[in-house]
N, C-alpha and C. Protein backbone atom coordinates (compact mmCIF):
# COMPACT_ATOMS: atom_id res chain seq x y z
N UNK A 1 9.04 2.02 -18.68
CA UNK A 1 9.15 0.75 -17.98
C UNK A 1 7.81 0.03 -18.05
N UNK A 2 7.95 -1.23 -18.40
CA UNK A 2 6.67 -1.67 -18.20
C UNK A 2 6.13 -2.18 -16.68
N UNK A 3 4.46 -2.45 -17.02
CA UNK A 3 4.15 -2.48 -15.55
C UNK A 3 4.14 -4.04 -15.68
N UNK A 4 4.42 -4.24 -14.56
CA UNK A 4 4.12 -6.28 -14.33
C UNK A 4 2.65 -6.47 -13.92
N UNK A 5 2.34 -8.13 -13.99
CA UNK A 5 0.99 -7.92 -13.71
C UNK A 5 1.10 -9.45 -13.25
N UNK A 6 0.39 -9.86 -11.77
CA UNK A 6 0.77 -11.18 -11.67
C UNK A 6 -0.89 -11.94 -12.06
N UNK A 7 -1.26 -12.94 -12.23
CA UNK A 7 -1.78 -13.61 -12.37
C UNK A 7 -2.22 -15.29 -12.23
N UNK A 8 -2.42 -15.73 -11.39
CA UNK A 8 -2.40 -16.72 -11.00
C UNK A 8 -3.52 -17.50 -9.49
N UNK A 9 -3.10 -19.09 -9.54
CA UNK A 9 -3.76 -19.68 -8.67
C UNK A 9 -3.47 -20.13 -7.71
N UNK A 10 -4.20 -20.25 -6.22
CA UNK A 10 -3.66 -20.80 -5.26
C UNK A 10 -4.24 -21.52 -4.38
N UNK A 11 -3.67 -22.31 -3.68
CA UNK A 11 -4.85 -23.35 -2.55
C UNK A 11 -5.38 -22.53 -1.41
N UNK A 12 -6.14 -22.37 -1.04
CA UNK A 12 -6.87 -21.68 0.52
C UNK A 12 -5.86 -21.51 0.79
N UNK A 13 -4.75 -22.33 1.47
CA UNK A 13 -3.62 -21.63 2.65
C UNK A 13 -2.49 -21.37 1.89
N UNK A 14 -2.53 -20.79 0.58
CA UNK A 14 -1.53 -19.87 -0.41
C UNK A 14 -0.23 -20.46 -0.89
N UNK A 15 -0.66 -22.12 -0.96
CA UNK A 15 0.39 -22.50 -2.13
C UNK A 15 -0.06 -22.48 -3.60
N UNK A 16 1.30 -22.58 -4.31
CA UNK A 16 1.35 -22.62 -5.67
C UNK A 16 1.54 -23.95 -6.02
N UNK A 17 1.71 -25.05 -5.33
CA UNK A 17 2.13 -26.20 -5.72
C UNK A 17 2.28 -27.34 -4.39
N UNK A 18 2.75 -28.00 -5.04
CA UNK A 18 2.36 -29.70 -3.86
C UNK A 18 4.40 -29.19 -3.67
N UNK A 19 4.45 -29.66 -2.53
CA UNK A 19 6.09 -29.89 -2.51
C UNK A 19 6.85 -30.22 -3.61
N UNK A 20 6.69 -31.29 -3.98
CA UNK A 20 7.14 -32.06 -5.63
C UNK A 20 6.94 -31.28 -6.56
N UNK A 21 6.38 -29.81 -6.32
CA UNK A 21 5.93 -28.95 -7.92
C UNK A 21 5.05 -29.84 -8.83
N UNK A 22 4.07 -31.14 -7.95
CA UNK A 22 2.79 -31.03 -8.60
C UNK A 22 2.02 -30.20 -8.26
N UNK A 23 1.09 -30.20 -9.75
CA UNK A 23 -0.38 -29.42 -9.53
C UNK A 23 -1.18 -29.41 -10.22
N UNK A 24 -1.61 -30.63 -9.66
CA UNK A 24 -2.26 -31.47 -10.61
C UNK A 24 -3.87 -31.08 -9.63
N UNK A 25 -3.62 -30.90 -8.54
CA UNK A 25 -4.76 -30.34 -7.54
C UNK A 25 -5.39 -29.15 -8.51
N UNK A 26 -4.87 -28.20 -9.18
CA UNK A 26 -5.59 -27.38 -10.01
C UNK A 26 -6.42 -27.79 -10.63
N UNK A 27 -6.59 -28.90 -11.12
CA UNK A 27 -8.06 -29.37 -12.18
C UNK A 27 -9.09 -30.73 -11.36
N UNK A 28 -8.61 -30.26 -9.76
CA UNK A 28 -9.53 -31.44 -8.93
C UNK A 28 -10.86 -31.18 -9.38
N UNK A 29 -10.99 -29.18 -9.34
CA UNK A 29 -12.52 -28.92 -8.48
C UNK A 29 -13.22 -28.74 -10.45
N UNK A 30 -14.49 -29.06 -10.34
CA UNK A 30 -15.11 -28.92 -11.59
C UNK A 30 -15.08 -27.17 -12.09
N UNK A 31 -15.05 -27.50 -13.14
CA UNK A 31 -14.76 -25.82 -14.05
C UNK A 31 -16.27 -25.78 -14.61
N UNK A 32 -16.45 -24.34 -14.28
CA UNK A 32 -17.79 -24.02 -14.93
C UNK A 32 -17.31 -24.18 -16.81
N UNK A 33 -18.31 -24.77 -17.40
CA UNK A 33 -18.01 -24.89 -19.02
C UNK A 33 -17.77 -23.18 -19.71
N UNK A 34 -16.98 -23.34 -20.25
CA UNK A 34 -16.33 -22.24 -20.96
C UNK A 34 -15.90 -20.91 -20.19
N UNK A 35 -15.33 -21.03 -19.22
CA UNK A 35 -15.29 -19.77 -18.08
C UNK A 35 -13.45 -20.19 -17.98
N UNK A 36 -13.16 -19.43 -18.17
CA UNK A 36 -11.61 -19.14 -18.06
C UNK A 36 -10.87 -18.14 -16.72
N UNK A 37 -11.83 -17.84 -16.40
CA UNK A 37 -11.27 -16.69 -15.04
C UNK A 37 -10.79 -15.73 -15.43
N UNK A 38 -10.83 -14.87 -16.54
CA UNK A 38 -10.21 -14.39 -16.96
C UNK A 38 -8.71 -14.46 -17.79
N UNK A 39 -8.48 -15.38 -17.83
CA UNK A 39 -7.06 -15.73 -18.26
C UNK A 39 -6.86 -15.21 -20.34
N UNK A 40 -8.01 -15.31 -20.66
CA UNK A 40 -7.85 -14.74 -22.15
C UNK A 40 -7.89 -13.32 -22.50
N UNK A 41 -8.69 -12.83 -21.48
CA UNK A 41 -8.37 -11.14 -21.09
C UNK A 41 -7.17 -10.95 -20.89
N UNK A 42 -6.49 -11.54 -19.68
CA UNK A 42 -5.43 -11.27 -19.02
C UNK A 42 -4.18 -11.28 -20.77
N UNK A 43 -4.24 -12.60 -21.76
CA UNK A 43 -2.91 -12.33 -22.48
C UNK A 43 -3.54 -11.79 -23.45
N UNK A 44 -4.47 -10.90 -23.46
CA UNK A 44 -4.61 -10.19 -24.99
C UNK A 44 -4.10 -8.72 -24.37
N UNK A 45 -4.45 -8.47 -22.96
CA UNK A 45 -3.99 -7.15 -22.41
C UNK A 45 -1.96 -7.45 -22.43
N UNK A 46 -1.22 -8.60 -22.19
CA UNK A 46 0.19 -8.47 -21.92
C UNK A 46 0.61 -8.58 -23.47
N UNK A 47 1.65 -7.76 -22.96
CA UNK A 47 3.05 -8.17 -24.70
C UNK A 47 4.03 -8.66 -24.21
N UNK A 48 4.39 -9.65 -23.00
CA UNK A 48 5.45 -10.24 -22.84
C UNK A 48 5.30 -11.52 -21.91
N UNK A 49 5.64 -12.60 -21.36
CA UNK A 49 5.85 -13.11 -19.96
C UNK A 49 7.22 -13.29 -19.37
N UNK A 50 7.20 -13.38 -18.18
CA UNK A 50 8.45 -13.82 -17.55
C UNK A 50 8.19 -14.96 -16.62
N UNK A 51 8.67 -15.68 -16.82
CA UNK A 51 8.45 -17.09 -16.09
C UNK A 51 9.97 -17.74 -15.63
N UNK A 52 9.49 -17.97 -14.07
CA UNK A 52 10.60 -18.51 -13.49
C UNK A 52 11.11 -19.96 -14.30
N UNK A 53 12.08 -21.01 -13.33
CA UNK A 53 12.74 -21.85 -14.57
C UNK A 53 11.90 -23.28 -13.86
N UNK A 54 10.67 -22.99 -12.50
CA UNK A 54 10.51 -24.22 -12.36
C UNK A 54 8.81 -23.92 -12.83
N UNK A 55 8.15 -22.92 -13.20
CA UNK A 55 7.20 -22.39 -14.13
C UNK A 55 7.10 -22.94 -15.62
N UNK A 56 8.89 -22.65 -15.77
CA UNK A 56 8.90 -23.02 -17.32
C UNK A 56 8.99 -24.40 -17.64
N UNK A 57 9.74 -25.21 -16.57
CA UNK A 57 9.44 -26.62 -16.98
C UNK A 57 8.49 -27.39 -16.68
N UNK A 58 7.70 -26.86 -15.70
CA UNK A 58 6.18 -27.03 -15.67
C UNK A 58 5.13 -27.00 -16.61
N UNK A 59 5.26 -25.79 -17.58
CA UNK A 59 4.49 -25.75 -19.02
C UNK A 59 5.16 -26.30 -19.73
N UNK A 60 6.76 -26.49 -19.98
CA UNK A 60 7.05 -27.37 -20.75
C UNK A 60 6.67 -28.72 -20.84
N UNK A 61 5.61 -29.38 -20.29
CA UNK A 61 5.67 -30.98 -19.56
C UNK A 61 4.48 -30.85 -20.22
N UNK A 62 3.86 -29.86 -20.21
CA UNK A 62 2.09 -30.14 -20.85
C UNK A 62 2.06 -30.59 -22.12
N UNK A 63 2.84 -30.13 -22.75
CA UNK A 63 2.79 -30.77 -23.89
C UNK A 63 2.94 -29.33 -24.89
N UNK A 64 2.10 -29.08 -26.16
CA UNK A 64 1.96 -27.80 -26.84
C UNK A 64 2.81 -26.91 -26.15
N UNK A 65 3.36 -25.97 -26.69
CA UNK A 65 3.74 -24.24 -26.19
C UNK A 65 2.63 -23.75 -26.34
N UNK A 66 1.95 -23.23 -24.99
CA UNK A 66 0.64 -22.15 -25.21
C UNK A 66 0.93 -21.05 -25.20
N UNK A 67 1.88 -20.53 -25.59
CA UNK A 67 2.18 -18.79 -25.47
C UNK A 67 2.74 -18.34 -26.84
N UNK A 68 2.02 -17.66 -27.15
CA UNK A 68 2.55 -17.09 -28.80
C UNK A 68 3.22 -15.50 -28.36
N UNK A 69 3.58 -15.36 -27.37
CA UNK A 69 3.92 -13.58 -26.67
C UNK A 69 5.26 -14.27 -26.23
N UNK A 70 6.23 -13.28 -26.72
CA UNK A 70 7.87 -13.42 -26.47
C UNK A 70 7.77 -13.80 -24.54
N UNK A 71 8.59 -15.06 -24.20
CA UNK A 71 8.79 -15.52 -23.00
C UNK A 71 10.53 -15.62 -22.47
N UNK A 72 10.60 -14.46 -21.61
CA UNK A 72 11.66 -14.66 -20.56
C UNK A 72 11.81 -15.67 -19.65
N UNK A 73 12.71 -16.46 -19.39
CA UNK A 73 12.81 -17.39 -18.42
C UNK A 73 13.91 -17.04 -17.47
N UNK A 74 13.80 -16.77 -16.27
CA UNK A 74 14.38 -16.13 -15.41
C UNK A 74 15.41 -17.34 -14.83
N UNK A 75 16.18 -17.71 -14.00
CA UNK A 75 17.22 -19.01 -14.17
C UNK A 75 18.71 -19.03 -14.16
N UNK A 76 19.35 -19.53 -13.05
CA UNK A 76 20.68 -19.69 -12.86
C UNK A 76 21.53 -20.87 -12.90
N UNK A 77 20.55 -21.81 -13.38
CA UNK A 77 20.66 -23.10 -13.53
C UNK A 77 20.90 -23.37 -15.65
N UNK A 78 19.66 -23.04 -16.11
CA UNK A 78 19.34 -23.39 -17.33
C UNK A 78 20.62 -22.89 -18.03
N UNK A 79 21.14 -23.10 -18.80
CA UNK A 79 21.88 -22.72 -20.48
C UNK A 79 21.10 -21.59 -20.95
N UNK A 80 21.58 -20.34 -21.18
CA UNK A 80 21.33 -19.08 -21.94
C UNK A 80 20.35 -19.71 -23.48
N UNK A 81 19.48 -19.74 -24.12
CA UNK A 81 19.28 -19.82 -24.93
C UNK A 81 18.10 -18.58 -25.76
N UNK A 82 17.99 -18.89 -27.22
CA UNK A 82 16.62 -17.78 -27.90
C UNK A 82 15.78 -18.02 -28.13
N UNK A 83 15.90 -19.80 -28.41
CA UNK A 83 14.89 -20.47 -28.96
C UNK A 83 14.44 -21.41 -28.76
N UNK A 84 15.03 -22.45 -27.52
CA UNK A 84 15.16 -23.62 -27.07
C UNK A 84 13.81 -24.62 -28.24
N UNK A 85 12.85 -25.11 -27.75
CA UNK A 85 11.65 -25.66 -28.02
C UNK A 85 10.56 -25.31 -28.04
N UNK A 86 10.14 -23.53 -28.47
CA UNK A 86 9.40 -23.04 -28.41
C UNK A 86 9.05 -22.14 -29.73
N UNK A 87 9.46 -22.74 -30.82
CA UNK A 87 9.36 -21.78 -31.96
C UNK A 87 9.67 -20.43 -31.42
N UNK A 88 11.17 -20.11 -30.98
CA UNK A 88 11.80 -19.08 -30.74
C UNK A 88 11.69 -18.28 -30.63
N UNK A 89 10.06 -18.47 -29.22
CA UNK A 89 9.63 -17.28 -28.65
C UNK A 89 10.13 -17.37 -27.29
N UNK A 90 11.12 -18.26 -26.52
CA UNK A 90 11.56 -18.34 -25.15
C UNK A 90 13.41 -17.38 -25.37
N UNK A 91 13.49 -16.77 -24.19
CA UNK A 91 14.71 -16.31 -23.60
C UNK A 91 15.54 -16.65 -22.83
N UNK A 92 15.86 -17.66 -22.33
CA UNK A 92 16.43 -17.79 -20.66
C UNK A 92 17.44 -16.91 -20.43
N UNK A 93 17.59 -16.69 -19.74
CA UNK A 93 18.46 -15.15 -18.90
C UNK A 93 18.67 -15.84 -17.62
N UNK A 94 19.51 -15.28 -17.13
CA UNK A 94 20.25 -15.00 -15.78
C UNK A 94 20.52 -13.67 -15.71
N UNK A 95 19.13 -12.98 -14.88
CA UNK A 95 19.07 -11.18 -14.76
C UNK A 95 18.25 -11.18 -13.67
N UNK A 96 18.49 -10.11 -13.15
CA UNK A 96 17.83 -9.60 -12.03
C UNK A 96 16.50 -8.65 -12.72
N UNK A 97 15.28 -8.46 -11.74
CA UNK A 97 14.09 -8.66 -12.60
C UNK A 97 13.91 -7.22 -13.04
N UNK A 98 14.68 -6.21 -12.64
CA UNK A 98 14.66 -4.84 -12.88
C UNK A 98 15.46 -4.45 -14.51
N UNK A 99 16.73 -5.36 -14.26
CA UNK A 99 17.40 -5.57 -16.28
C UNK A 99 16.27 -5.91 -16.71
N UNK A 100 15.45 -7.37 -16.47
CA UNK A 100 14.50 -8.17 -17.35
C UNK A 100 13.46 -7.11 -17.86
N UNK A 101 12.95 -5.94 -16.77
CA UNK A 101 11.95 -5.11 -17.58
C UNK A 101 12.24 -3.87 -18.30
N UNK A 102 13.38 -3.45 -17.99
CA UNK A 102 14.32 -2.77 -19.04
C UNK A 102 14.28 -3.20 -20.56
N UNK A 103 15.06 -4.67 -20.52
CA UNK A 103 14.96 -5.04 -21.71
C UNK A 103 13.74 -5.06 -22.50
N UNK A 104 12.63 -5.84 -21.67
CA UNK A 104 11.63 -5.56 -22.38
C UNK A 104 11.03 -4.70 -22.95
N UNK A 105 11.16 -3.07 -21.97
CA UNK A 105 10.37 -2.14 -22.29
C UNK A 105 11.17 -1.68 -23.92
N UNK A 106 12.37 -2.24 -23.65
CA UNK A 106 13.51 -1.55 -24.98
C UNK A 106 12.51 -2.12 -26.12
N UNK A 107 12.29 -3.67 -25.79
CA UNK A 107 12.01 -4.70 -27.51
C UNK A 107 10.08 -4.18 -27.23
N UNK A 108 9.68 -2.84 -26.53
CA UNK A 108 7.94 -2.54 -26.65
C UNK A 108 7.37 -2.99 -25.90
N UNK A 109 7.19 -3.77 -25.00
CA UNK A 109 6.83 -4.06 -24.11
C UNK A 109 6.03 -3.19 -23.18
N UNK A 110 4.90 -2.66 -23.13
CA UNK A 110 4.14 -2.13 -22.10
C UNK A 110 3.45 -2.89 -20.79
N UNK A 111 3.17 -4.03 -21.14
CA UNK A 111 1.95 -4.98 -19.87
C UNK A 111 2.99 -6.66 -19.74
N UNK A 112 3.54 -6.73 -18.46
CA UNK A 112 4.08 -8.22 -18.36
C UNK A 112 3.49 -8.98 -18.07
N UNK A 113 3.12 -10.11 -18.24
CA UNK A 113 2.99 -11.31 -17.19
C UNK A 113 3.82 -11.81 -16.26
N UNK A 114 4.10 -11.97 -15.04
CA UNK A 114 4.72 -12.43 -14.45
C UNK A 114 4.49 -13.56 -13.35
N UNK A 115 4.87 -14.70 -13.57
CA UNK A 115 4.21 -15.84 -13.11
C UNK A 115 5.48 -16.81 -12.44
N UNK A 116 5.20 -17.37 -11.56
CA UNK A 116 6.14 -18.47 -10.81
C UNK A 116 6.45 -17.80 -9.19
N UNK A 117 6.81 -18.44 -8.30
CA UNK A 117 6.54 -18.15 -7.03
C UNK A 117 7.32 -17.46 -6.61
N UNK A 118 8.96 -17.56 -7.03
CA UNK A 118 9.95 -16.80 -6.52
C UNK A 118 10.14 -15.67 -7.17
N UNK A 119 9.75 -15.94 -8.76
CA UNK A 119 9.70 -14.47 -9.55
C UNK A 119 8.74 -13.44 -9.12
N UNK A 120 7.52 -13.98 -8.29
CA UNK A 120 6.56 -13.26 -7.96
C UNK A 120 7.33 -12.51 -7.45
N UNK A 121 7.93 -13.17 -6.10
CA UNK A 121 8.00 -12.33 -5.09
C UNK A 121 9.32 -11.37 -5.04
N UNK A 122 10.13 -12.11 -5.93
CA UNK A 122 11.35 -10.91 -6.28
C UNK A 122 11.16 -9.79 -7.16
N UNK A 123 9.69 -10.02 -8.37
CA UNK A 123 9.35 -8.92 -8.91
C UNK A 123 9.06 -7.47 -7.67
N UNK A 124 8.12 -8.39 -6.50
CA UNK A 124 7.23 -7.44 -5.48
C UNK A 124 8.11 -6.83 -4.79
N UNK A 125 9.33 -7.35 -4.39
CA UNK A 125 10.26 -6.70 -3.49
C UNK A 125 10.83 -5.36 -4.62
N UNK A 126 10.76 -5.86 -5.99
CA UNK A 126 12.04 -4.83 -6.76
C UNK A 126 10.84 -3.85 -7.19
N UNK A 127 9.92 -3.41 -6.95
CA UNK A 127 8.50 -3.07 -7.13
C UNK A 127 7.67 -2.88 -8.56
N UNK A 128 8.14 -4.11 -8.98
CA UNK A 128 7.97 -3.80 -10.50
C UNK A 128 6.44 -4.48 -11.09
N UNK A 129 5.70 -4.87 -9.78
CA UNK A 129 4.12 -5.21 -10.31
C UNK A 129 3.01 -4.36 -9.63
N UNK A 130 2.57 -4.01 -10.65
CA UNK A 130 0.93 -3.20 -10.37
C UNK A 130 0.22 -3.97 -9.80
N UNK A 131 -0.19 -4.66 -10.62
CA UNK A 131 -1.71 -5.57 -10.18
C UNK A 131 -1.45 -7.28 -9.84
N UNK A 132 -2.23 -7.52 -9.09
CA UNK A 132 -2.30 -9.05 -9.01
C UNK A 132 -3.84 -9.76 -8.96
N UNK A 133 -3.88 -10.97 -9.86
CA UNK A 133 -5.27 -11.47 -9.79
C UNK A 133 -4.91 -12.68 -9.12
N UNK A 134 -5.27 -13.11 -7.98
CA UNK A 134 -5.12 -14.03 -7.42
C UNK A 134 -6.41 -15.00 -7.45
N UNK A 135 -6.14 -16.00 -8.17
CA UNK A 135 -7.80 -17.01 -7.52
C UNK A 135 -7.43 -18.16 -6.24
N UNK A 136 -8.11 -18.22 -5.69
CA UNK A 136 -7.63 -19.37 -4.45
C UNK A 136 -9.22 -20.45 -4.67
N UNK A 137 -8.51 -21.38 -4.57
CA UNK A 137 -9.57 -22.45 -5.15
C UNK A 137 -9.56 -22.97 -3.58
N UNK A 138 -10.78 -24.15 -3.62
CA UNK A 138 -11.29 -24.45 -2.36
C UNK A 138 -10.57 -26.12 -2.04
N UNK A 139 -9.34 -25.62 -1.82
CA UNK A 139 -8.24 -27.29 -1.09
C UNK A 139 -6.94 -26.43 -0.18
N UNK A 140 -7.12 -26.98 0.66
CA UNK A 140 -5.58 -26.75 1.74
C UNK A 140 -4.77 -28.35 1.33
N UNK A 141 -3.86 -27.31 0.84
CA UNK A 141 -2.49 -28.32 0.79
C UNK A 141 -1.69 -28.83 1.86
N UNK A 142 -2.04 -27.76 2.57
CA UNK A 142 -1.32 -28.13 4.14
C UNK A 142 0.12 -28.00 3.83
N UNK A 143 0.85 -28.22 2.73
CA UNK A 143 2.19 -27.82 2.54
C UNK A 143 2.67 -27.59 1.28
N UNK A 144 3.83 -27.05 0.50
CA UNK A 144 4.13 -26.95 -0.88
C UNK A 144 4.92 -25.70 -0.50
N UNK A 145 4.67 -25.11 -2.08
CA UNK A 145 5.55 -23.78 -2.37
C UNK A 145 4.81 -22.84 -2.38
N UNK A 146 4.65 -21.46 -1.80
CA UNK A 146 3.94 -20.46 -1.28
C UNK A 146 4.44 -19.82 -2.85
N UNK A 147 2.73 -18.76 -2.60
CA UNK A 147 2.86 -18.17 -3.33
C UNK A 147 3.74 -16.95 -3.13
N UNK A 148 4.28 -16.43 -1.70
CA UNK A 148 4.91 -15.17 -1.86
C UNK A 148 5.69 -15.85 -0.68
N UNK A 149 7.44 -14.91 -0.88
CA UNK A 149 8.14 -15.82 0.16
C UNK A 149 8.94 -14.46 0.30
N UNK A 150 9.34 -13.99 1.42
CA UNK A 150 10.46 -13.34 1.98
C UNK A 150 10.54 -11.72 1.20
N UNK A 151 8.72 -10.93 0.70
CA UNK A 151 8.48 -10.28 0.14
C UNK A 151 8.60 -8.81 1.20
N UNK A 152 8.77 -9.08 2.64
CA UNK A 152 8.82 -7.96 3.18
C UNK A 152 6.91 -7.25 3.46
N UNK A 153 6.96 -6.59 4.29
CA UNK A 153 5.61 -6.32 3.78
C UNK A 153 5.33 -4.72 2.97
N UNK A 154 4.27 -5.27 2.36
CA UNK A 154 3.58 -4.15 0.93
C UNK A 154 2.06 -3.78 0.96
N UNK A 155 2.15 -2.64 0.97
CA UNK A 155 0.41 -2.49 0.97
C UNK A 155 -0.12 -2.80 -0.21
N UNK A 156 -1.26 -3.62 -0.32
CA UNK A 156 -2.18 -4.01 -1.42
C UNK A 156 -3.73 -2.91 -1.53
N UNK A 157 -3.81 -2.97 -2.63
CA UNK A 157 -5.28 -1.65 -2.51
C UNK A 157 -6.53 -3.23 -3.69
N UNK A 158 -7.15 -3.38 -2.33
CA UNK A 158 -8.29 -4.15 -3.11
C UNK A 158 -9.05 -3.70 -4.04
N UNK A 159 -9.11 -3.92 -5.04
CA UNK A 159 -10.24 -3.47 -6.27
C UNK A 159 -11.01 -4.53 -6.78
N UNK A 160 -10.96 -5.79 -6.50
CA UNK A 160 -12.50 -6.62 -7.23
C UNK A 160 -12.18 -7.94 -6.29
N UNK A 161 -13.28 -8.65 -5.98
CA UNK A 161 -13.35 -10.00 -5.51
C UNK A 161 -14.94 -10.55 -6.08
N UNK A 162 -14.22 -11.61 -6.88
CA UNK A 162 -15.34 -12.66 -8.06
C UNK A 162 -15.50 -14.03 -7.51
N UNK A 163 -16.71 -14.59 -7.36
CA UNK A 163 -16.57 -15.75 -6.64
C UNK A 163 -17.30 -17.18 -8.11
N UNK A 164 -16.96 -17.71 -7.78
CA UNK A 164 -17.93 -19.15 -8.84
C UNK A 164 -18.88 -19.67 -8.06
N UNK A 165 -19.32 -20.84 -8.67
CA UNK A 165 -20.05 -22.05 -7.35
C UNK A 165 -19.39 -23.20 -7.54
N UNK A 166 -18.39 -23.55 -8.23
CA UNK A 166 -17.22 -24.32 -7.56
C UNK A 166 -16.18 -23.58 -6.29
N UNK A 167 -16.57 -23.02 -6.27
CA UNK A 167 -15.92 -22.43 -4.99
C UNK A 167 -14.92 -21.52 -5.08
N UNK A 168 -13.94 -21.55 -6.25
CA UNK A 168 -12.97 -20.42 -6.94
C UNK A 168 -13.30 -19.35 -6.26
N UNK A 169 -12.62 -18.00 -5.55
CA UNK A 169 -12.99 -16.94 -5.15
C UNK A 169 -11.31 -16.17 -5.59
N UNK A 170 -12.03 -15.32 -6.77
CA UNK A 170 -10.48 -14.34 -7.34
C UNK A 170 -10.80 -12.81 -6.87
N UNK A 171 -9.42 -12.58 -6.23
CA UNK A 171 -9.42 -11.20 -5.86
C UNK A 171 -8.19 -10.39 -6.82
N UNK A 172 -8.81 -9.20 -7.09
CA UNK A 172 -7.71 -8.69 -7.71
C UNK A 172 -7.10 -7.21 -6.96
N UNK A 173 -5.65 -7.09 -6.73
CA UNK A 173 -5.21 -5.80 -6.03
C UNK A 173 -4.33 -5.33 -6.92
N UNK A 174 -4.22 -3.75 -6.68
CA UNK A 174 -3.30 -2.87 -7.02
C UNK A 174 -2.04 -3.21 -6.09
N UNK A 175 -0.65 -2.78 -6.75
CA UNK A 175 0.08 -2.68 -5.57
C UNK A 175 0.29 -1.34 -5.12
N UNK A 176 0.68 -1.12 -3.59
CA UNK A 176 1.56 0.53 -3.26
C UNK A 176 0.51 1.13 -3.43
């Protein structure tokens, strides 16, 4: 089975997004020049992602496909497809997230990405993520879409907290 691995950003009071699923607040605060937070570590370590369906039309809007690593799109809404607009590295499925890492582990899959707010937290309930790198940047949204929703509670085992001088402060935990 592979292990999941979440990765991602959030405002001080732990949204993922503005109500409207902007987030555009992510590129308010200045970026140190050439500092990625880790994020190029993070996809040379995964062989897969799974991304919820309001994740996926979120990167779909940027423009380019930035993911050259086979992408699940999790979704009860979208049309089943293999290849939609992504040089026929996207999946959409309608699966529960325990099939989704099955399958994967079948097509090799050892390290996931798993990204989007509700996938987070349905991965965490079905216990299928190890680690999480969380960065929380320095803005309260005061409202939006949380990063974890109706997850029950889970013990986290702290292992690193990295700070910038834009204010970025990433912690990373084990889960269980």
């Amino acid at each position: 089975m592979p292990e999941g691995e979440v990765f991602i950003a959030t405002s001080l009071d732990g949204y993922i997004a503005r109500p409207d699923g902007d987030v555009s607040w992510l590129t308010s605060c200045p970026l140190p020049e050439g500092e990625d937070f880790g994020y190029s570590e993070l996809m040379a370590r995964v062989d897969a992602l799974v991304l919820g369906r309001k994740s996926y039309e979120k990167v779909l809007s940027f423009g380019a496909w930035p993911y050259d690593k086979p992408v699940t799109v999790l979704s009860r809404t979208l049309p089943p497809c293999r290849a939609c607009d992504t040089g026929g590295r996207v999946a959409i499925r309608d699966r529960d997230p325990l099939t989704v890492m099955e399958e994967l582990g079948r097509q090799g899959a050892r390290r996931v990405y798993v990204d989007g707010g509700a996938v987070v937290s349905a991965f965490l309930r079905a216990g299928l993520i190890e680690q999480m790198t969380i960065t929380r940047l320095p803005i309260l949204l005061g409202d939006g879409i949380p990063l974890f929703c109706d997850t029950g509670e889970i013990a986290l085992r702290h292992e690193a907290t990295r700070s910038w001088p834009n204010g970025f402060v990433q912690s990373v935990y084990s889960v269980g």
